[in-house]
C-alpha atoms as a PDB file:
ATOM      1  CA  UNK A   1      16.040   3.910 -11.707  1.00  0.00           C
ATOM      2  CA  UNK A   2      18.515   4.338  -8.868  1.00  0.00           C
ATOM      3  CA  UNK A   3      20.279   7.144 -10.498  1.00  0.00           C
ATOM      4  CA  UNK A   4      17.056   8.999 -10.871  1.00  0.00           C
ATOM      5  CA  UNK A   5      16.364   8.781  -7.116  1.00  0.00           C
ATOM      6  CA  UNK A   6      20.030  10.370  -6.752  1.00  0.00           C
ATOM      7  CA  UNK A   7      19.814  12.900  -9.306  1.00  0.00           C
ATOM      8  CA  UNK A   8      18.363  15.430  -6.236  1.00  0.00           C
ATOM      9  CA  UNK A   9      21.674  14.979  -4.693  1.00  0.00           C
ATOM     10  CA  UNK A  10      24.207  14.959  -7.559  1.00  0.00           C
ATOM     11  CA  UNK A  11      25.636  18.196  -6.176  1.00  0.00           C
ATOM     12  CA  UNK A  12      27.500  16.660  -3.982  1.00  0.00           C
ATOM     13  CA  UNK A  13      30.867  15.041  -3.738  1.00  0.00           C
ATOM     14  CA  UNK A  14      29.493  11.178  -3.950  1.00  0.00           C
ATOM     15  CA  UNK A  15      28.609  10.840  -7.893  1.00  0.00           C
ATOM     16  CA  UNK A  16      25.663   8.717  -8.532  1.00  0.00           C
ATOM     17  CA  UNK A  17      27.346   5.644 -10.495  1.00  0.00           C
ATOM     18  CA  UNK A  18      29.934   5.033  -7.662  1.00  0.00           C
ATOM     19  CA  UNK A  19      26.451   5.227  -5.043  1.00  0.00           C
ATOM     20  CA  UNK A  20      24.189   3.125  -7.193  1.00  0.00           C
ATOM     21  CA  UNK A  21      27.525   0.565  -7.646  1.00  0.00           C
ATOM     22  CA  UNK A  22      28.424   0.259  -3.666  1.00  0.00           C
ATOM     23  CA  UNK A  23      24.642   0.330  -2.855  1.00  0.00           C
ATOM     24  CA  UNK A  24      24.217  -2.784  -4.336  1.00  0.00           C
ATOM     25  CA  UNK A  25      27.401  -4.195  -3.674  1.00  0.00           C
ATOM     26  CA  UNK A  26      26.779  -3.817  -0.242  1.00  0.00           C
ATOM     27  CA  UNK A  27      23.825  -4.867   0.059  1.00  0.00           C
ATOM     28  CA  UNK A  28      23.828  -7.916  -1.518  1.00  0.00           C
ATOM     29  CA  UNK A  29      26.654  -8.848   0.971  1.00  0.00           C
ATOM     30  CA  UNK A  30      24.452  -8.580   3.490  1.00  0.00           C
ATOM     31  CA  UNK A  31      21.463  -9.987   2.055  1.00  0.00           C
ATOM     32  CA  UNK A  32      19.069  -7.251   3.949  1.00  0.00           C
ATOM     33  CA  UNK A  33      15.884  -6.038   2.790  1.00  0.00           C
ATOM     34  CA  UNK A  34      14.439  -2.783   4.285  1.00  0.00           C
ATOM     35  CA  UNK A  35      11.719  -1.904   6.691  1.00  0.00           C
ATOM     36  CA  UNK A  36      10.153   1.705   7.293  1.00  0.00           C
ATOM     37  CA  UNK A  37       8.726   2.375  10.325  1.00  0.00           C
ATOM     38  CA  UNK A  38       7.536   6.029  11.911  1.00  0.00           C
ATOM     39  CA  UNK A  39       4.050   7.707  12.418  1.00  0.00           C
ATOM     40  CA  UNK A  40       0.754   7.698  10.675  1.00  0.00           C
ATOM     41  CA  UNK A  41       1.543  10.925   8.222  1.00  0.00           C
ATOM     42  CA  UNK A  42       5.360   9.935   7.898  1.00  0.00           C
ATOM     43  CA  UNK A  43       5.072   8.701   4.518  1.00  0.00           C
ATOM     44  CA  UNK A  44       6.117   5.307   4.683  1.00  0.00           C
ATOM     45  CA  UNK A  45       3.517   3.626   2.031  1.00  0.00           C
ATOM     46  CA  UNK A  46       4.365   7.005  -0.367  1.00  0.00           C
ATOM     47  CA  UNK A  47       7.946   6.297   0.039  1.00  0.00           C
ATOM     48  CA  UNK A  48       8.494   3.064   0.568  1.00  0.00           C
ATOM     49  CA  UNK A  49       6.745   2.891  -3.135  1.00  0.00           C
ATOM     50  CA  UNK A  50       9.273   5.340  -4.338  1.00  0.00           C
ATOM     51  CA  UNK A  51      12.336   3.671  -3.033  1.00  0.00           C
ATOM     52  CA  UNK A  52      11.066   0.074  -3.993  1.00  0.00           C
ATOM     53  CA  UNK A  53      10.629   1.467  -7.761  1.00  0.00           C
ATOM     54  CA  UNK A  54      13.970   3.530  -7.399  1.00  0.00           C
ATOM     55  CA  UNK A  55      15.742  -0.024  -6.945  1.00  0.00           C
ATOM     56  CA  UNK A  56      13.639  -2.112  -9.046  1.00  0.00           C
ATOM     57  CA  UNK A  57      12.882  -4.161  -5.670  1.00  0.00           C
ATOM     58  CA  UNK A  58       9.004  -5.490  -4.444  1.00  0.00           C
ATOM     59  CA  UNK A  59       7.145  -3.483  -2.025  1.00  0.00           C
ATOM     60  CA  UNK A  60       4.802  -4.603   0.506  1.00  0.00           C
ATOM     61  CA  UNK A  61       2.464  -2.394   2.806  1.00  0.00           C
ATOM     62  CA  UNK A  62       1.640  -4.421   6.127  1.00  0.00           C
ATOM     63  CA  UNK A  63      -1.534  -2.646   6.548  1.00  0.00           C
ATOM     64  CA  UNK A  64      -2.853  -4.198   3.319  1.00  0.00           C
ATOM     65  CA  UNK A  65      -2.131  -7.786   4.223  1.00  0.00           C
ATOM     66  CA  UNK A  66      -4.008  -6.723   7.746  1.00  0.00           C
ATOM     67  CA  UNK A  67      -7.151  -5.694   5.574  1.00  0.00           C
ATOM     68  CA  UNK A  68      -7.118  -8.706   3.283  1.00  0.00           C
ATOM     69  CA  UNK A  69      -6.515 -11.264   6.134  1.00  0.00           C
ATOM     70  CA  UNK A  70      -9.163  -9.189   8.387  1.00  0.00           C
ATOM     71  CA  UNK A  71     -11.725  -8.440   5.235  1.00  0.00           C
ATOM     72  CA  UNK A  72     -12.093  -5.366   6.977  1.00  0.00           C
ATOM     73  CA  UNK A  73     -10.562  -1.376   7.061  1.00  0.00           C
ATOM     74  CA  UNK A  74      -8.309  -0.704   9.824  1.00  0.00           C
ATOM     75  CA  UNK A  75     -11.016   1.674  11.139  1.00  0.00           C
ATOM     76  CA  UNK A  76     -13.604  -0.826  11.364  1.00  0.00           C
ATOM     77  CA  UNK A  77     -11.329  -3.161  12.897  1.00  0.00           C
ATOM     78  CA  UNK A  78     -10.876  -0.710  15.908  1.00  0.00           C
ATOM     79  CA  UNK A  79     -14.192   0.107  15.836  1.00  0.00           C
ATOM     80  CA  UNK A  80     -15.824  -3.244  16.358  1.00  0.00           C
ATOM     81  CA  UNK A  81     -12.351  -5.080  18.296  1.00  0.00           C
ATOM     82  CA  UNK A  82     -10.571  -2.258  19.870  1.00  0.00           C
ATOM     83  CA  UNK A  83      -7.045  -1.028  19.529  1.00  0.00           C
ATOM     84  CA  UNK A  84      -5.503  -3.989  21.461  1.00  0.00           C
ATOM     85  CA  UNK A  85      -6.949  -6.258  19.141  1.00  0.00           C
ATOM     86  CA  UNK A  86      -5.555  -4.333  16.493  1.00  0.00           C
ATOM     87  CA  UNK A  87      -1.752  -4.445  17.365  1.00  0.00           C
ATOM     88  CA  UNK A  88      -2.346  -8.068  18.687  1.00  0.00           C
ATOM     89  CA  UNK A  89      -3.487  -8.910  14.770  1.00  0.00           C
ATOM     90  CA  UNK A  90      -0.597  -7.077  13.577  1.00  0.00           C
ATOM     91  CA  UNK A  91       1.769  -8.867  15.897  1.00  0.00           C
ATOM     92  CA  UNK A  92       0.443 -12.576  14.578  1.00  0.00           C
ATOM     93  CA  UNK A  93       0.851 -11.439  10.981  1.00  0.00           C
ATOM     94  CA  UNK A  94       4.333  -9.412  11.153  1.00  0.00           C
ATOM     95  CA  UNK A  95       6.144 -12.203  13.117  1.00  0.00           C
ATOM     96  CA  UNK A  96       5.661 -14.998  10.619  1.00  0.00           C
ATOM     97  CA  UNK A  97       6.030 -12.861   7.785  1.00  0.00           C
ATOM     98  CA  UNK A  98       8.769 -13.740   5.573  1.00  0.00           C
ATOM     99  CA  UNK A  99      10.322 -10.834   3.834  1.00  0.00           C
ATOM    100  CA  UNK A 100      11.992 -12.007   0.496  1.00  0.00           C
ATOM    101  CA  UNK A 101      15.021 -10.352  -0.502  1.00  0.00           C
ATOM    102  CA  UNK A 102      15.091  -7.242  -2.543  1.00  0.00           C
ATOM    103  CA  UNK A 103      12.079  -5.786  -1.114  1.00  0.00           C
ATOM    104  CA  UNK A 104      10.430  -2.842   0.799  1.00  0.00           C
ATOM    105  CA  UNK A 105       8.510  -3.166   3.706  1.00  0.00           C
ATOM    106  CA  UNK A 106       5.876  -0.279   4.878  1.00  0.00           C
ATOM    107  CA  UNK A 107       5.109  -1.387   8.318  1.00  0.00           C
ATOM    108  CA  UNK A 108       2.228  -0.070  10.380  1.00  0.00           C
ATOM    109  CA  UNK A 109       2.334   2.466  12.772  1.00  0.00           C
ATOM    110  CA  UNK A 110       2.120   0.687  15.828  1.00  0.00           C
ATOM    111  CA  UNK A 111       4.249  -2.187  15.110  1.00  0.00           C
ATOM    112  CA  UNK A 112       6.778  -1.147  17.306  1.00  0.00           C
ATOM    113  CA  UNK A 113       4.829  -2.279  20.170  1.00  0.00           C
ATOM    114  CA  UNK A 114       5.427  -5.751  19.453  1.00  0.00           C
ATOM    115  CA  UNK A 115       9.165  -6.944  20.397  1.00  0.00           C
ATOM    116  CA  UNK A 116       8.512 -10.562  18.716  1.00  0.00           C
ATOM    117  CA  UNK A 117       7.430  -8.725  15.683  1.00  0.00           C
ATOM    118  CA  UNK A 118      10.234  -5.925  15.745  1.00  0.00           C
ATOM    119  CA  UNK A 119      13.258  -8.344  16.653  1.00  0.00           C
ATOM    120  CA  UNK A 120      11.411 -10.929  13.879  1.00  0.00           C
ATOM    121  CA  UNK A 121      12.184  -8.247  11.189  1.00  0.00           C
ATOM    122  CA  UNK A 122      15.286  -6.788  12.316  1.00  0.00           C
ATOM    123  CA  UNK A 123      16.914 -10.628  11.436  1.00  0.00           C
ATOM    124  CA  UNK A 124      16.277  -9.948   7.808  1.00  0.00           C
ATOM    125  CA  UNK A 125      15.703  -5.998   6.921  1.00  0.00           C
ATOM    126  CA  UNK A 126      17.647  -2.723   7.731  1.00  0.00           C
ATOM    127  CA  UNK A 127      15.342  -0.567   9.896  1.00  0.00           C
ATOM    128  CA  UNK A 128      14.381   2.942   8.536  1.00  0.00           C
ATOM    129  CA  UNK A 129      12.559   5.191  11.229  1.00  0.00           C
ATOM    130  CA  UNK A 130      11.379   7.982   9.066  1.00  0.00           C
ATOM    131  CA  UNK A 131      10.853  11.036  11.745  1.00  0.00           C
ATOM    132  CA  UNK A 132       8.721  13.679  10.858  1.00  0.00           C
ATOM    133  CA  UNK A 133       7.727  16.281  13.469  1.00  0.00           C
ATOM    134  CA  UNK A 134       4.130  16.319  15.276  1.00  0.00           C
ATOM    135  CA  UNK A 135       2.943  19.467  13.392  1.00  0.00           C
ATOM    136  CA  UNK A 136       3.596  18.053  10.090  1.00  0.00           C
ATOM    137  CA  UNK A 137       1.952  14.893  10.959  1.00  0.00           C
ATOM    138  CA  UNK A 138      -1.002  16.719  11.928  1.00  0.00           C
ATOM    139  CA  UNK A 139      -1.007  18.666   8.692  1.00  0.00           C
ATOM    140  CA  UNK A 140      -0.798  15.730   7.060  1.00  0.00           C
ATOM    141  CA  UNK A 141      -3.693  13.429   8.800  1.00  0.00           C
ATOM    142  CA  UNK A 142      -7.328  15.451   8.452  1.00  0.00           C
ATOM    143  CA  UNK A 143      -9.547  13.051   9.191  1.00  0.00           C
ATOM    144  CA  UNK A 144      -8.181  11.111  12.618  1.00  0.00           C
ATOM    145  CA  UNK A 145     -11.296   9.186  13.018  1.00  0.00           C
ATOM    146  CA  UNK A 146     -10.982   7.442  10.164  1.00  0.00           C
ATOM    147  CA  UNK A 147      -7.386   6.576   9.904  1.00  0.00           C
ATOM    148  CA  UNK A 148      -7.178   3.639  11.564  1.00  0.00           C
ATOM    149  CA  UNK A 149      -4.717   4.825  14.316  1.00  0.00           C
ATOM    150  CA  UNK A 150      -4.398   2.194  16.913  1.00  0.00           C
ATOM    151  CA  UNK A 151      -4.286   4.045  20.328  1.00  0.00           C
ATOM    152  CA  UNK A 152      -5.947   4.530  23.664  1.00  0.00           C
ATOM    153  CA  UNK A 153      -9.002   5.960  23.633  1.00  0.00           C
ATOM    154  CA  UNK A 154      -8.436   9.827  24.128  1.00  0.00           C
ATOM    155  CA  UNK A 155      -4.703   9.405  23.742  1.00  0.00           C
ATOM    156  CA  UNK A 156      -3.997  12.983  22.099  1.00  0.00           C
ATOM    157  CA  UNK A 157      -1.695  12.684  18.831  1.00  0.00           C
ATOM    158  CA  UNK A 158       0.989  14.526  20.945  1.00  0.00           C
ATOM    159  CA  UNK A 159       1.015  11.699  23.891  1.00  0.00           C
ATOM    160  CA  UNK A 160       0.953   8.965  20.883  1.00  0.00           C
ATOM    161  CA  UNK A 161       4.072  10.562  19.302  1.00  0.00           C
ATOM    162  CA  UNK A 162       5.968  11.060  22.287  1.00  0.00           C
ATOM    163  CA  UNK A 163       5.173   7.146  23.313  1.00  0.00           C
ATOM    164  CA  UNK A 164       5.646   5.861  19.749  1.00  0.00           C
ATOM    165  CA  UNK A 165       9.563   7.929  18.957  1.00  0.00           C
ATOM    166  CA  UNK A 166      10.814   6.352  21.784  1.00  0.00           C
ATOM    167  CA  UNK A 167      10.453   3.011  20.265  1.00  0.00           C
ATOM    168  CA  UNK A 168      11.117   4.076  16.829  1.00  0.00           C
ATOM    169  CA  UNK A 169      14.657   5.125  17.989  1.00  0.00           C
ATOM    170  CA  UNK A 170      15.212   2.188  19.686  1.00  0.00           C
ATOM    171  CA  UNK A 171      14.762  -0.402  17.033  1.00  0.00           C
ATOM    172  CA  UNK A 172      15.836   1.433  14.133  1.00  0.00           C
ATOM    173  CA  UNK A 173      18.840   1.235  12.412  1.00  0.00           C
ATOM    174  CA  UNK A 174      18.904   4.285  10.641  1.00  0.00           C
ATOM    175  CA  UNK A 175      16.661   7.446  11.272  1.00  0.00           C
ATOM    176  CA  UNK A 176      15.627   9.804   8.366  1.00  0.00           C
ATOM    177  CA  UNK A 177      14.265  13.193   9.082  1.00  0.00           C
ATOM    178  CA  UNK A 178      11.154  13.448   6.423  1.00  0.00           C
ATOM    179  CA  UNK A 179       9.823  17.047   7.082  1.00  0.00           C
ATOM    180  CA  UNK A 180      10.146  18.355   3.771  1.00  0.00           C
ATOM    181  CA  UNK A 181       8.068  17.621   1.189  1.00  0.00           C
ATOM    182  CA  UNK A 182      10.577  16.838  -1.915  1.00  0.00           C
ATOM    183  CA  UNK A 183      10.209  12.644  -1.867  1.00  0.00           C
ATOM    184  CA  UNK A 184      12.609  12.409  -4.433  1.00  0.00           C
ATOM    185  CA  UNK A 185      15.412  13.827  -2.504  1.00  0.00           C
ATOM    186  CA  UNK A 186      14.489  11.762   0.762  1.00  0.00           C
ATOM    187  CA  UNK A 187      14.475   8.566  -1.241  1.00  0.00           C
ATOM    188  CA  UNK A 188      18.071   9.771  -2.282  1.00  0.00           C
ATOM    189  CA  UNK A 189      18.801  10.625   1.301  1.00  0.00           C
ATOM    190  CA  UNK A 190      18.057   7.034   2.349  1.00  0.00           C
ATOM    191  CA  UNK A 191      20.018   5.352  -0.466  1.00  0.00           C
ATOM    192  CA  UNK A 192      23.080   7.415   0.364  1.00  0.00           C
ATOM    193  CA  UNK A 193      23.029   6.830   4.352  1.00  0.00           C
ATOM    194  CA  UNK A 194      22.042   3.299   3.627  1.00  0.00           C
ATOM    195  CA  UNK A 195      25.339   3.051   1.488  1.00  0.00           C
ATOM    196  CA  UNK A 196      27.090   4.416   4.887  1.00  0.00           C
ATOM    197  CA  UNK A 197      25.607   1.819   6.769  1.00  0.00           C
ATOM    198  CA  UNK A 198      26.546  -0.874   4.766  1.00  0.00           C
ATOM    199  CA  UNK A 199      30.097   0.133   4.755  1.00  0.00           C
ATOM    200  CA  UNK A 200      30.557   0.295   8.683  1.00  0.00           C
ATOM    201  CA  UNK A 201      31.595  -2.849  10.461  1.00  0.00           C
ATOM    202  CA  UNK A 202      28.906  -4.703  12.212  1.00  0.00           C
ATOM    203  CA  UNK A 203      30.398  -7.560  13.622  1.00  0.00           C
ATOM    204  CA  UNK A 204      29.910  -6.053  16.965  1.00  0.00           C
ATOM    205  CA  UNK A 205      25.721  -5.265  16.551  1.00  0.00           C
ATOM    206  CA  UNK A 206      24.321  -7.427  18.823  1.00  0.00           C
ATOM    207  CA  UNK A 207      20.808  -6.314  17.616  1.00  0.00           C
END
């Protein structure tokens, strides 16, 4: 499943056997999991799917487990509690979430907000900010009164993103530029640098 996320990237000099066997070598050293983070549009339900199939691992969208535990949308939730209330549910839930091994976690948006619920994750997953620039977003998003996008009222999607990449530099790990639109070759992308990542020496991260 693995080598069918890497076919994309086959072209180059890293073959997709010798990837797929350090990837999980690696990683299983470590005993990380992986978190997405990024912007409303980046893609991070889409593929964090992709990637969690690609390595046979679980997947788990945090905006879900906010609906279920709420009984309500995300919208709704803003609508009747206000965007505070929002990322203050979101903290509760993310910080005593325990993320099994193997597995994929789409986080919301505006997670990075929280620094219990960031440095809470960070102890057990590899951070994944998955960057994709504000025209693409907006592309992406065409209805912004329904998406559930926890901001200040009149906050323009411009201000948000320029608040919100500041903090999705600073706790991620790894940053993947997501602009195009070929999934399959950005799930190979993040495979590859993850290998990287593993490989480097980290007894120095004081994270």
């Amino acid at each position: 499943m693995l080598d069918e996320a890497l076919e994309p990237m086959l072209r180059t000099s890293i073959s997709a056997n010798n990837v797929r066997k350090n990837f999980f070598k690696e990683i299983d050293e470590q005993s990380r999991s992986i978190a997405l983070i990024g912007m409303p549009g980046a893609g991070k339900s889409t593929i964090g799917k992709l990637l969690a199939k690609s390595l046979g691992w679980h997947f788990v969208d945090t905006d879900d487990k906010i609906r279920l535990h709420a009984g309500l949308c995300l919208q709704d939730i803003l609508n009747q509690s206000g965007y505070l209330y929002l990322r203050e549910l979101e903290e509760k839930l993310l910080s005593k979430m325990q993320i099994n091994s193997r597995t994929v976690v789409a986080t919301g948006g505006s997670i990075v907000y929280s620094q219990k619920a960031m440095m809470h994750i960070s102890k057990t997953t590899v951070i994944i900010y998955l960057r994709v620039p504000v025209p693409i977003l907006m592309n992406r998003i065409h209805d912004f009164d329904n998406r559930g996008i926890a901001c200040e009222p009149n906050q323009t999607f411009e201000d948000l993103f320029t608040e919100r990449n500041l903090l999705y530099q600073k706790y991620s790990d790894l940053c993947i530029d997501c602009d195009k639109s070929d999934i399959e070759k950005t799930v190979a992308e993040i495979s590859i640098q993850l290998c990287d990542y593993f490989r480097t020496d980290r007894s120095d991260d004081t994270r």
